[in-house]
C-alpha atoms as a PDB file:
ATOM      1  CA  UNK A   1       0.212  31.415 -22.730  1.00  0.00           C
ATOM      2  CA  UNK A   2       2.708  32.029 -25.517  1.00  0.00           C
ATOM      3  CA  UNK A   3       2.546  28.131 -26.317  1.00  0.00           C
ATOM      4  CA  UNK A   4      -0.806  27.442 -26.456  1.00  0.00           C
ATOM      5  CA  UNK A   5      -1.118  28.005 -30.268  1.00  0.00           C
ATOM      6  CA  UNK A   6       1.361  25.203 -30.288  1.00  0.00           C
ATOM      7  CA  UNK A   7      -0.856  22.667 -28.942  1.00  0.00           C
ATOM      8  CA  UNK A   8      -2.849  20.802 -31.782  1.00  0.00           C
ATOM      9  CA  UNK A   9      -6.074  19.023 -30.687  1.00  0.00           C
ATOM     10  CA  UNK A  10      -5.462  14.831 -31.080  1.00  0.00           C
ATOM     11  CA  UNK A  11      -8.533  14.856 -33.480  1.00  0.00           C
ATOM     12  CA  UNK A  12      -6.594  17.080 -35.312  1.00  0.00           C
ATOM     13  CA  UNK A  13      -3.610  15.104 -36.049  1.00  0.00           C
ATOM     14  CA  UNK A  14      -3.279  12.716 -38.935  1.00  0.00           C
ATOM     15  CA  UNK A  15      -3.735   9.261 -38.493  1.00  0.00           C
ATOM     16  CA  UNK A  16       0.341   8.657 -38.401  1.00  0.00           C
ATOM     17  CA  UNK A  17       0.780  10.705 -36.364  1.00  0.00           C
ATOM     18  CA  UNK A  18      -1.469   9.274 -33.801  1.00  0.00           C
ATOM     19  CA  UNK A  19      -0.662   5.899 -34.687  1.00  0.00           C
ATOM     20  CA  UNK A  20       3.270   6.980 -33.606  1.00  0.00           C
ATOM     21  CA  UNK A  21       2.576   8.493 -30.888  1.00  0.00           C
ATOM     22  CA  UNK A  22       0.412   5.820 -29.923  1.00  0.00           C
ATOM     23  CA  UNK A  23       3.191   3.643 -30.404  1.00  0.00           C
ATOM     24  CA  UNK A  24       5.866   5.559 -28.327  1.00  0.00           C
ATOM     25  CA  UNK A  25       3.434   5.849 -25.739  1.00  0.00           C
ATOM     26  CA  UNK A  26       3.073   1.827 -25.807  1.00  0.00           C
ATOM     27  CA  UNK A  27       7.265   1.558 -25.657  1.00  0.00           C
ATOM     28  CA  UNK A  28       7.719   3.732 -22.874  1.00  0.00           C
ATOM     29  CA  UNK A  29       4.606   2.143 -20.802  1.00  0.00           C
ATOM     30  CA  UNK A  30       6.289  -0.970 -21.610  1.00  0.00           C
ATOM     31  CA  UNK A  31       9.630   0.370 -20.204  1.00  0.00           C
ATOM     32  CA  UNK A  32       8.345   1.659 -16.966  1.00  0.00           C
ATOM     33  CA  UNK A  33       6.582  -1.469 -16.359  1.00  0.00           C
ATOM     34  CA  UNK A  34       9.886  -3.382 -16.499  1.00  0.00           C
ATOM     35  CA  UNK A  35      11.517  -0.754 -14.392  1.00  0.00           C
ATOM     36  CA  UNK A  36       9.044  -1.322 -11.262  1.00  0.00           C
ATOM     37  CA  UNK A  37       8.873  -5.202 -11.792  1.00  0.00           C
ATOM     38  CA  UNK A  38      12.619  -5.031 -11.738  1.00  0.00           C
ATOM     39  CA  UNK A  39      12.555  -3.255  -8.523  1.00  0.00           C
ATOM     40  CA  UNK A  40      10.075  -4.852  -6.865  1.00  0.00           C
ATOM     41  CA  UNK A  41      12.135  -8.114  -7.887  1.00  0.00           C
ATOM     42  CA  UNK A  42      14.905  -6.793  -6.407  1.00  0.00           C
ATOM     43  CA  UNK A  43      12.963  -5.155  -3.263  1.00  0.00           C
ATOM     44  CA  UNK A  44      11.670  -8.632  -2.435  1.00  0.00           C
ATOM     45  CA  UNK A  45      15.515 -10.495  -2.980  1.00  0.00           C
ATOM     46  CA  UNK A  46      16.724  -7.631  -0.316  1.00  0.00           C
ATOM     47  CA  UNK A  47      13.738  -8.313   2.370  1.00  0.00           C
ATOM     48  CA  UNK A  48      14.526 -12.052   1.875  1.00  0.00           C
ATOM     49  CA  UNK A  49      18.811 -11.847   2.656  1.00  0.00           C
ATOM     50  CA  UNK A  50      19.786 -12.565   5.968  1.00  0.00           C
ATOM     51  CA  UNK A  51      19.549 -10.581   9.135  1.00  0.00           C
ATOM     52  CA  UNK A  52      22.801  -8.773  10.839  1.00  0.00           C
ATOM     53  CA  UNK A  53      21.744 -10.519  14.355  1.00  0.00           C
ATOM     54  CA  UNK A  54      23.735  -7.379  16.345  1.00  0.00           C
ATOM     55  CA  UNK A  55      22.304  -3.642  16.918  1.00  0.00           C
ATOM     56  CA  UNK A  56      24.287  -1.378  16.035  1.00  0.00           C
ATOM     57  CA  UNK A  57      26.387  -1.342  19.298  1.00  0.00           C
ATOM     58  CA  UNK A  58      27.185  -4.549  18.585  1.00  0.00           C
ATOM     59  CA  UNK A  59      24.533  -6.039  20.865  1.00  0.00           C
ATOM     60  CA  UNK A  60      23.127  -9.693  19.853  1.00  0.00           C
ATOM     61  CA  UNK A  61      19.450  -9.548  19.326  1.00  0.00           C
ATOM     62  CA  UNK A  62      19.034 -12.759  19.627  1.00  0.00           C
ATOM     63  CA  UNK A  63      17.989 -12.653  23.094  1.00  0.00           C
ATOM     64  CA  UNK A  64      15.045 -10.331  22.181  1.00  0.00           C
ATOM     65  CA  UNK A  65      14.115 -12.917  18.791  1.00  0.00           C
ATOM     66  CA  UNK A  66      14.144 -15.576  21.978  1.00  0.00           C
ATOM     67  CA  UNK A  67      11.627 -13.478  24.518  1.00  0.00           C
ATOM     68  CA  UNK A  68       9.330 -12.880  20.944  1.00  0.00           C
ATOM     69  CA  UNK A  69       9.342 -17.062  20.305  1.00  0.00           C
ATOM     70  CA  UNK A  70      11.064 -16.570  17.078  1.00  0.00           C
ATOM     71  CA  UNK A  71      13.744 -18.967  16.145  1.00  0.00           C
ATOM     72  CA  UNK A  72      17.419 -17.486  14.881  1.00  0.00           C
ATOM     73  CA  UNK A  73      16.794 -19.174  10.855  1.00  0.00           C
ATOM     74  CA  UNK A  74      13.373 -17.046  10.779  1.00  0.00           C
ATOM     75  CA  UNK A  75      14.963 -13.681  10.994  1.00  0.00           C
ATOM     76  CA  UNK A  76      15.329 -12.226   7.524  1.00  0.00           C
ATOM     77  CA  UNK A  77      15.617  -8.630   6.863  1.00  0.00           C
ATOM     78  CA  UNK A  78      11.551  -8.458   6.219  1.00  0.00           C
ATOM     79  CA  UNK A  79      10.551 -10.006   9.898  1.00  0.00           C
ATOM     80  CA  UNK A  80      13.470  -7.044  11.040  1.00  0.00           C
ATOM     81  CA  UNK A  81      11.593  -4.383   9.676  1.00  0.00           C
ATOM     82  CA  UNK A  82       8.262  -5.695  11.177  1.00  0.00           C
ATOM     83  CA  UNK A  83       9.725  -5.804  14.188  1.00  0.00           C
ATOM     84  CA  UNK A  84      10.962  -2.635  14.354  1.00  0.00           C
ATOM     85  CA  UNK A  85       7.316  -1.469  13.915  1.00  0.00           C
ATOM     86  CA  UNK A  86       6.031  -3.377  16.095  1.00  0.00           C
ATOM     87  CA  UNK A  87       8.455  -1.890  18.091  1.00  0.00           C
ATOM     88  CA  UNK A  88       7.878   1.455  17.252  1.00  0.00           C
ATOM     89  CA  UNK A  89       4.408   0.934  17.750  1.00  0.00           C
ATOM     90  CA  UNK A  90       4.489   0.010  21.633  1.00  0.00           C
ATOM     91  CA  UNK A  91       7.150   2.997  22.079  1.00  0.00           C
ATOM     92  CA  UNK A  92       4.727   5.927  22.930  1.00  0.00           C
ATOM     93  CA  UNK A  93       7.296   7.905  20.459  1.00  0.00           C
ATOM     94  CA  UNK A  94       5.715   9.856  18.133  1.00  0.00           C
ATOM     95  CA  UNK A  95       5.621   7.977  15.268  1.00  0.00           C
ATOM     96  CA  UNK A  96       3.641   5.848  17.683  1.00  0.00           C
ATOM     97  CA  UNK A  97       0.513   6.462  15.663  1.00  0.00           C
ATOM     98  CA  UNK A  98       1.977   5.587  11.553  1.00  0.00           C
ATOM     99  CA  UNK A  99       3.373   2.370  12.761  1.00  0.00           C
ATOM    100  CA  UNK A 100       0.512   1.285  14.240  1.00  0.00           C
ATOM    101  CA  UNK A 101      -1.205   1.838  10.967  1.00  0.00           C
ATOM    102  CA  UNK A 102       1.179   0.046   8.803  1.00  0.00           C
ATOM    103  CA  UNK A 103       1.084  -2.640  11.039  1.00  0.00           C
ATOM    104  CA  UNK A 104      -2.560  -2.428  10.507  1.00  0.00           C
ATOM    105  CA  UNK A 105      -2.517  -2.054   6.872  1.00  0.00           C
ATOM    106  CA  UNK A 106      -0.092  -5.161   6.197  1.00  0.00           C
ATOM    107  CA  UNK A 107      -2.445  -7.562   8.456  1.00  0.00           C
ATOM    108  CA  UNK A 108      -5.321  -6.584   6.679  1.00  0.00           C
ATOM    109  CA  UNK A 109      -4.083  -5.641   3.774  1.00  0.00           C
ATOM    110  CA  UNK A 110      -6.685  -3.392   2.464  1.00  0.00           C
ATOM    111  CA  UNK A 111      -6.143  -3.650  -1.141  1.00  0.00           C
ATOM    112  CA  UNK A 112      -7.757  -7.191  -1.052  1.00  0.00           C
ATOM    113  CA  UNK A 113     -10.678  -6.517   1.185  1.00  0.00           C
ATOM    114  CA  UNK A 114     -13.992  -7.458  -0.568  1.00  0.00           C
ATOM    115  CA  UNK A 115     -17.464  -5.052   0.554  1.00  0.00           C
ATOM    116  CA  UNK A 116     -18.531  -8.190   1.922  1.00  0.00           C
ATOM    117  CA  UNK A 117     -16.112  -8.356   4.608  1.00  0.00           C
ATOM    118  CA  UNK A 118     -16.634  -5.044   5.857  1.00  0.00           C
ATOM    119  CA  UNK A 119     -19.414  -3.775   8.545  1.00  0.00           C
ATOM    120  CA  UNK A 120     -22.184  -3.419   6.561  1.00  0.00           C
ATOM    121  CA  UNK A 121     -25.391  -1.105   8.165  1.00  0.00           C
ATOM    122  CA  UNK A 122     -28.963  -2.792   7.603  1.00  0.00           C
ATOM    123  CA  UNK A 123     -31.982  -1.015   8.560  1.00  0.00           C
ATOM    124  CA  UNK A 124     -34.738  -3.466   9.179  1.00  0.00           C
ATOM    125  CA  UNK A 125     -36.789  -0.841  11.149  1.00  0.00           C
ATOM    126  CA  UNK A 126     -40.610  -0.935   9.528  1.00  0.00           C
ATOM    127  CA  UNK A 127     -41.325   1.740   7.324  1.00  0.00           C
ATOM    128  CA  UNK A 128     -44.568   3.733   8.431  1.00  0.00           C
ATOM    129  CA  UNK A 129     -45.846   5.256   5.306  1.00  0.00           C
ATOM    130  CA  UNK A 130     -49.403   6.904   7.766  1.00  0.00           C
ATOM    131  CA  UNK A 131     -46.734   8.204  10.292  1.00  0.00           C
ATOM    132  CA  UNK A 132     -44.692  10.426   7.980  1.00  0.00           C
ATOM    133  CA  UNK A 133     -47.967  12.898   6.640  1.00  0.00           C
ATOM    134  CA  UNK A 134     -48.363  15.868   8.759  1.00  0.00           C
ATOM    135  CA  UNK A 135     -51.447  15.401  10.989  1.00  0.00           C
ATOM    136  CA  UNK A 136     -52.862  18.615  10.303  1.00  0.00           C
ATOM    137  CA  UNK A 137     -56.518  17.472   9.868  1.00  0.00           C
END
């Protein structure tokens, strides 16, 4: 490659110039961290906001909320979305599958789930140490 023999090893390069690269490195992390906590900040004040209680022929939903037991102030647009994957889910459609798994996913969310709490395998069978020599005598 016709660039390669601009590439210079980073034990190579002075000590200012790592430290200011270094440096940049630490602004721009910094930067990008801001970015996501931003929009997670503002993904979270979107799920939160109010539900439009009509489909989109105009339809109340209400009546469904009512058949599910969930009361008309506990619809925000978060419990919507879940809905609509639970929805999804029971549908047959074939996205059937994905839903079912995010559904999955945000009950147990997986990210938290300690070794302990998973099935864990224990053989207590008795080891045999004469039974595993060939019996060749």
């Amino acid at each position: 490659m016709a660039n390669e023999k601009n590439l210079i090893p980073w034990n190579k390069r002075t000590e200012s110039e790592q430290r200011e690269y270094a440096r940049q490195g630490g602004k721009k992390s910094g930067e990008v961290r801001r970015q996501r906590k931003a929009m997670k900040e503002q993904a979270e004040m979107l799920l939160s906001l109010p539900f439009n209680l009509k489909d989109k022929n105009g339809n109340e939903v209400k009546k469904l909320l009512a058949t599910l037991g969930i009361e008309e102030d506990e619809i925000d647009n978060q419990m919507a979305m879940i809905i609509a994957l639970w929805k999804t889910a029971l549908s047959g459609g074939k996205n059937q599958i994905s839903a079912f798994q995010e559904l999955r996913n945000i009950v147990q969310d997986e990210q938290t789930t300690e070794d302990n709490d998973k099935v864990q395998i224990i053989n207590d069978l008795p080891f045999d140490d004469e039974g595993d020599e060939d019996e060749t005598d």
